[in-house]
Protein backbone atom coordinates (compact mmCIF):
# COMPACT_ATOMS: atom_id res chain seq x y z
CA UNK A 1 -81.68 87.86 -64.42
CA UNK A 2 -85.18 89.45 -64.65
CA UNK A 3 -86.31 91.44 -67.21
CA UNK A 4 -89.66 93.09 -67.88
CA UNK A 5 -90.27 92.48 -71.51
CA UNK A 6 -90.86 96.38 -71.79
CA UNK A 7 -87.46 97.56 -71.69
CA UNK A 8 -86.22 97.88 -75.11
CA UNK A 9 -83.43 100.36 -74.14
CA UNK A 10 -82.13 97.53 -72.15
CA UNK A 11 -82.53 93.64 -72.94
CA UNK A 12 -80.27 90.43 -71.09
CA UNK A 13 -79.02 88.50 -73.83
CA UNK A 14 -81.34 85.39 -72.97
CA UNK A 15 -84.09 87.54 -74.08
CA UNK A 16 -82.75 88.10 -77.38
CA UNK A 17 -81.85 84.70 -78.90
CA UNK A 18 -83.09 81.71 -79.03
CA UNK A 19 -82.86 79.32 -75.42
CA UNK A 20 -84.22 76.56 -74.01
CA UNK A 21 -85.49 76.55 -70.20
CA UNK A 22 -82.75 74.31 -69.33
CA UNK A 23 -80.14 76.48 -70.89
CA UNK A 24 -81.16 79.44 -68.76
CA UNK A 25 -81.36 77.22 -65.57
CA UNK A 26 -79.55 79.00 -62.79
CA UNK A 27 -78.07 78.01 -58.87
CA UNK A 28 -80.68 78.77 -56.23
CA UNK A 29 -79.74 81.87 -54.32
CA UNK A 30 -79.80 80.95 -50.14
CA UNK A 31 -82.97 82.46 -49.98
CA UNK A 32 -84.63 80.00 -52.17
CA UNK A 33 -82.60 76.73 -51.10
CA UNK A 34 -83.66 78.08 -47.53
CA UNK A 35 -87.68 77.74 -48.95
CA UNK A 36 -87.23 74.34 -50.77
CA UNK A 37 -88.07 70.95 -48.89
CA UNK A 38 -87.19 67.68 -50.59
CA UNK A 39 -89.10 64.74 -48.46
CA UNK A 40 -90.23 61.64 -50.53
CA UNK A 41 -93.92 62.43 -50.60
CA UNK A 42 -93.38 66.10 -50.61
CA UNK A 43 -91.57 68.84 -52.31
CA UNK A 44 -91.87 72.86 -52.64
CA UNK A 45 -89.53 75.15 -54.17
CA UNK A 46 -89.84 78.71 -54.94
CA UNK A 47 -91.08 79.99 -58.47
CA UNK A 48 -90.99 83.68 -57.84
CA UNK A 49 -91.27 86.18 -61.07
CA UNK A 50 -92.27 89.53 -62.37
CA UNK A 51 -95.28 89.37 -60.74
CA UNK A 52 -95.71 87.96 -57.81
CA UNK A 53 -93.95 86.04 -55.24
CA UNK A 54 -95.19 82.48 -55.06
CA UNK A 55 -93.80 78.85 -54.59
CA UNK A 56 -95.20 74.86 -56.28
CA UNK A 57 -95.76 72.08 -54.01
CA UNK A 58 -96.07 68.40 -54.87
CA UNK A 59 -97.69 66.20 -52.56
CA UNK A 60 -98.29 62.14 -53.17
CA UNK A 61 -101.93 61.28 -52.07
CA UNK A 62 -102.51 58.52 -49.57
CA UNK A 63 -99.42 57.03 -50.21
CA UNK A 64 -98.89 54.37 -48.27
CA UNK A 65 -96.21 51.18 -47.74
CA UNK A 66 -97.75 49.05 -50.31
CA UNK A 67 -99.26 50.91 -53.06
CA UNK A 68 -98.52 53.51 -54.95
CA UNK A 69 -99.96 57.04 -54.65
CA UNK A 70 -103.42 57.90 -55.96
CA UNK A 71 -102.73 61.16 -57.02
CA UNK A 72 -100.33 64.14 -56.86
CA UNK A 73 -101.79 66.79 -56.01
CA UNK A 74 -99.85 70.01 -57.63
CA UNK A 75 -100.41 73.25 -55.69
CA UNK A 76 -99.56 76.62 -56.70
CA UNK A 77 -99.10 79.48 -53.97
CA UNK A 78 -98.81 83.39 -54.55
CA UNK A 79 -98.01 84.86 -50.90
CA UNK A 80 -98.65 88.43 -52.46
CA UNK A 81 -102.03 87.71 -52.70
CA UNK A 82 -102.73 84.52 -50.59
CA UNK A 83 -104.21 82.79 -53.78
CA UNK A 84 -103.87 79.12 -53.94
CA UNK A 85 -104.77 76.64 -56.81
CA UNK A 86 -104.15 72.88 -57.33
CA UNK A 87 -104.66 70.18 -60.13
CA UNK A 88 -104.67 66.76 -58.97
CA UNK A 89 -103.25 64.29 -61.59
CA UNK A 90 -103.11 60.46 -60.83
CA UNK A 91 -99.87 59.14 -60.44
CA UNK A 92 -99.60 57.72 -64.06
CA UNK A 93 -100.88 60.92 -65.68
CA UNK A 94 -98.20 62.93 -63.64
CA UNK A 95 -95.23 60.64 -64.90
CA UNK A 96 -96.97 61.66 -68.52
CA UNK A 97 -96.74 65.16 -67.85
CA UNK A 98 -93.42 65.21 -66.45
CA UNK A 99 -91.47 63.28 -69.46
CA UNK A 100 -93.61 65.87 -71.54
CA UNK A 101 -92.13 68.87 -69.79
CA UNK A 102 -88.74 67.17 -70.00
CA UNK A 103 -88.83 67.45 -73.23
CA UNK A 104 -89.94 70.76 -73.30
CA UNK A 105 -87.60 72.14 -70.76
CA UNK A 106 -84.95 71.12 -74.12
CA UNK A 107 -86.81 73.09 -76.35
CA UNK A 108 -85.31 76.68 -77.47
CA UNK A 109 -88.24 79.09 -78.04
CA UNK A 110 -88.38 82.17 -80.18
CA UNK A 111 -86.42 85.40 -78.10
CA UNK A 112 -88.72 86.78 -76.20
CA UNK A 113 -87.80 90.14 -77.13
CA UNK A 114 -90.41 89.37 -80.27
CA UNK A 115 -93.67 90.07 -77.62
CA UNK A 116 -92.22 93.29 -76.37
CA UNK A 117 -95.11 94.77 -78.39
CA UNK A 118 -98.04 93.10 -76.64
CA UNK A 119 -100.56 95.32 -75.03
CA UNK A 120 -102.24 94.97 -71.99
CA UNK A 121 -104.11 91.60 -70.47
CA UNK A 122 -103.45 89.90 -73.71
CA UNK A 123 -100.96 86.95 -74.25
CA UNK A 124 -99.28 85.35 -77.17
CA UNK A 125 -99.15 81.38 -77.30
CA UNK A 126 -95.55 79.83 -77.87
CA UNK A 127 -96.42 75.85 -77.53
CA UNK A 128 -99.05 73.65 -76.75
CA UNK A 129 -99.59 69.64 -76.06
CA UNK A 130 -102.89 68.05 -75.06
CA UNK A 131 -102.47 64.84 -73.02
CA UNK A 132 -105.13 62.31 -71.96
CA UNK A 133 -105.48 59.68 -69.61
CA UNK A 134 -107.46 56.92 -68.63
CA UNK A 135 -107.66 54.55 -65.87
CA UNK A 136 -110.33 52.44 -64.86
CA UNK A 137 -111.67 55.61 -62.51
CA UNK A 138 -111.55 58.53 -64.55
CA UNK A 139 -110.45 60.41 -67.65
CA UNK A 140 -108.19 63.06 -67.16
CA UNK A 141 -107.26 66.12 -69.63
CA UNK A 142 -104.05 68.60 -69.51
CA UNK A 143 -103.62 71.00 -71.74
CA UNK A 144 -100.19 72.45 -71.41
CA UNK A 145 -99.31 75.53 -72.67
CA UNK A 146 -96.55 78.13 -72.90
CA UNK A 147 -97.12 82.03 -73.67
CA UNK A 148 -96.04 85.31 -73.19
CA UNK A 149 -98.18 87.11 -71.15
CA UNK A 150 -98.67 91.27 -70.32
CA UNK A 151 -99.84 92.23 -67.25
CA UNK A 152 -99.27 95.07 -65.00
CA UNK A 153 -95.64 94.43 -64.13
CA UNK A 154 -94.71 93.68 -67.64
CA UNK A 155 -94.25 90.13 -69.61
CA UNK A 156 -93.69 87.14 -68.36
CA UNK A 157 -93.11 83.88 -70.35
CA UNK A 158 -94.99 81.25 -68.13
CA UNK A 159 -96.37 77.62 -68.01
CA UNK A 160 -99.76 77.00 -67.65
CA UNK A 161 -100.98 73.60 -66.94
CA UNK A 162 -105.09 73.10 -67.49
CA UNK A 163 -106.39 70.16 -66.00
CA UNK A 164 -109.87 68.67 -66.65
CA UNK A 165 -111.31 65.38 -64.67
CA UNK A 166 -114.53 63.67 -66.10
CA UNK A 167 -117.04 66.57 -66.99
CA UNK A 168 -115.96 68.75 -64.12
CA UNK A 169 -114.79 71.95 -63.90
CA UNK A 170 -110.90 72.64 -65.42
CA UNK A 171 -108.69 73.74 -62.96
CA UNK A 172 -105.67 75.42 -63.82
CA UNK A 173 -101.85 76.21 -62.30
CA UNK A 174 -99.37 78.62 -63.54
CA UNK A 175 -95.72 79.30 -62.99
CA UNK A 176 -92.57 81.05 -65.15
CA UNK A 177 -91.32 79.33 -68.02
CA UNK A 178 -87.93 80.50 -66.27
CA UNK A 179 -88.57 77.85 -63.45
CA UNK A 180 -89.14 74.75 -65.80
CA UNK A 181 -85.97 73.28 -64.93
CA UNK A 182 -86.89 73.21 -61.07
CA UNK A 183 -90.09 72.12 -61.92
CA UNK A 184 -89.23 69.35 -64.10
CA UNK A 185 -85.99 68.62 -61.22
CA UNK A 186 -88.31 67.87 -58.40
CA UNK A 187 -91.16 66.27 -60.28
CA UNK A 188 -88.63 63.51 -61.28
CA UNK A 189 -86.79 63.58 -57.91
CA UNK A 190 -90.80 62.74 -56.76
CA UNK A 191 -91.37 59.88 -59.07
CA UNK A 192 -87.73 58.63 -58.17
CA UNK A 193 -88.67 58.61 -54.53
CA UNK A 194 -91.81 56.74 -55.13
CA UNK A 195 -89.94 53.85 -56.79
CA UNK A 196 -87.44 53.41 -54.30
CA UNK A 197 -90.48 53.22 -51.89
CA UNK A 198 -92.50 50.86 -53.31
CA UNK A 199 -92.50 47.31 -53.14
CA UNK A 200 -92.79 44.33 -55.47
CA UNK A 201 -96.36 44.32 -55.81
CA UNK A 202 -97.08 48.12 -56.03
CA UNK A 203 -94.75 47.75 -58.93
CA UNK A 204 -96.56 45.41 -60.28
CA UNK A 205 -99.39 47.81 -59.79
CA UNK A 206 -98.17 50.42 -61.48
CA UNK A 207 -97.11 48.34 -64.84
CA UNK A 208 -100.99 47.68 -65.00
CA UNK A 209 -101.94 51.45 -65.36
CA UNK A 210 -103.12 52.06 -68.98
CA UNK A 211 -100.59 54.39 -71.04
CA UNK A 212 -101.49 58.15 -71.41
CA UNK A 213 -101.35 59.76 -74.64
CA UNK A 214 -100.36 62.53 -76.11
CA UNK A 215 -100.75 64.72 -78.69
């Protein structure tokens, strides 16, 4: 159930106590099952909110028989608007991100009744994790954060994922905190794909990758 943050004459319960992203996770209505695809090097599902209609596609980059993908390239689409942006994580630095926002899909956050107060274009920060990669062809950043933003429709409690490679440019996705569960659902239904898919030596590949850390 949607709420604005701005109502204080009227507030779901899930707004007033403390939950977890999982805990609020809810069946897809037809429309949205009708906008999801599930193929093994692609998924997009719908991650509509207060403000704006828009959907999150994964796709695995040159993927091919015997090796794993190169990257994933996360994409995130607002049809209002016709804005698109993307962050393109290696395969090993998505796996890192997605057991991180496992974990935080489990974690109950402050009601978010506390930032009905916020005033306009500003945003309160909730949780953040830094975590860096390396591989033998670049150094990748993401800075994952969760906050309650105010903009003209009201407040949203979203996800934003910053993602810098080398010394270029950040780029930067963001979706509801209210579609973490789908998010961290096909993510993992992704990486499980990609195992079943690769063979022996792209396995063997993959052990090879340096670890990412976090902190």
């Amino acid at each position: 159930m949607t709420w604005d943050g701005r109502n204080k004459a009227w507030v779901p319960d899930w707004a007033r106590h403390k939950y977890s992203a999982k805990d609020l996770r809810r069946l897809a209505t037809r429309s949205e099952i009708n906008q999801m695809v599930s193929e093994t090097d692609y998924k997009c599902f719908p991650t509509t909110g207060i403000h704006n209609h828009s959907s999150i596609t994964f796709i695995a980059l040159n993927a091919r028989a015997e090796l794993i993908p190169t990257e994933i390239q996360i994409s995130e689409f607002i049809a209002d608007t016709k804005e698109f942006y993307s962050i393109s994580p290696t395969f090993a630095m998505f796996k890192a991100m997605t057991n991180v926002l496992h974990e935080l899909n489990e974690v109950p956050f402050r009601p978010q009744i506390e930032s009905c107060d916020l005033t306009m274009n500003t945003q309160k920060s909730i949780w953040n994790k830094v975590i860096q990669h390396y591989d033998p062809k670049c150094s990748l950043n993401a800075e994952i954060d969760v906050v309650d933003a105010h903009s003209k429709h009201g407040i949203e409690r979203k996800v934003v994922i910053v993602m810098t490679r080398d010394s270029k440019e950040p780029s930067t996705i963001t979706f509801p905190w209210l579609h973490l569960n789908r998010f961290v659902y096909f993510a993992k239904a992704l990486i499980e794909g990609q195992r079943k898919t690769m063979p022996k030596r792209a396995k063997d590949e993959e052990a090879l990758l340096l670890p990412s850390k976090s902190k």
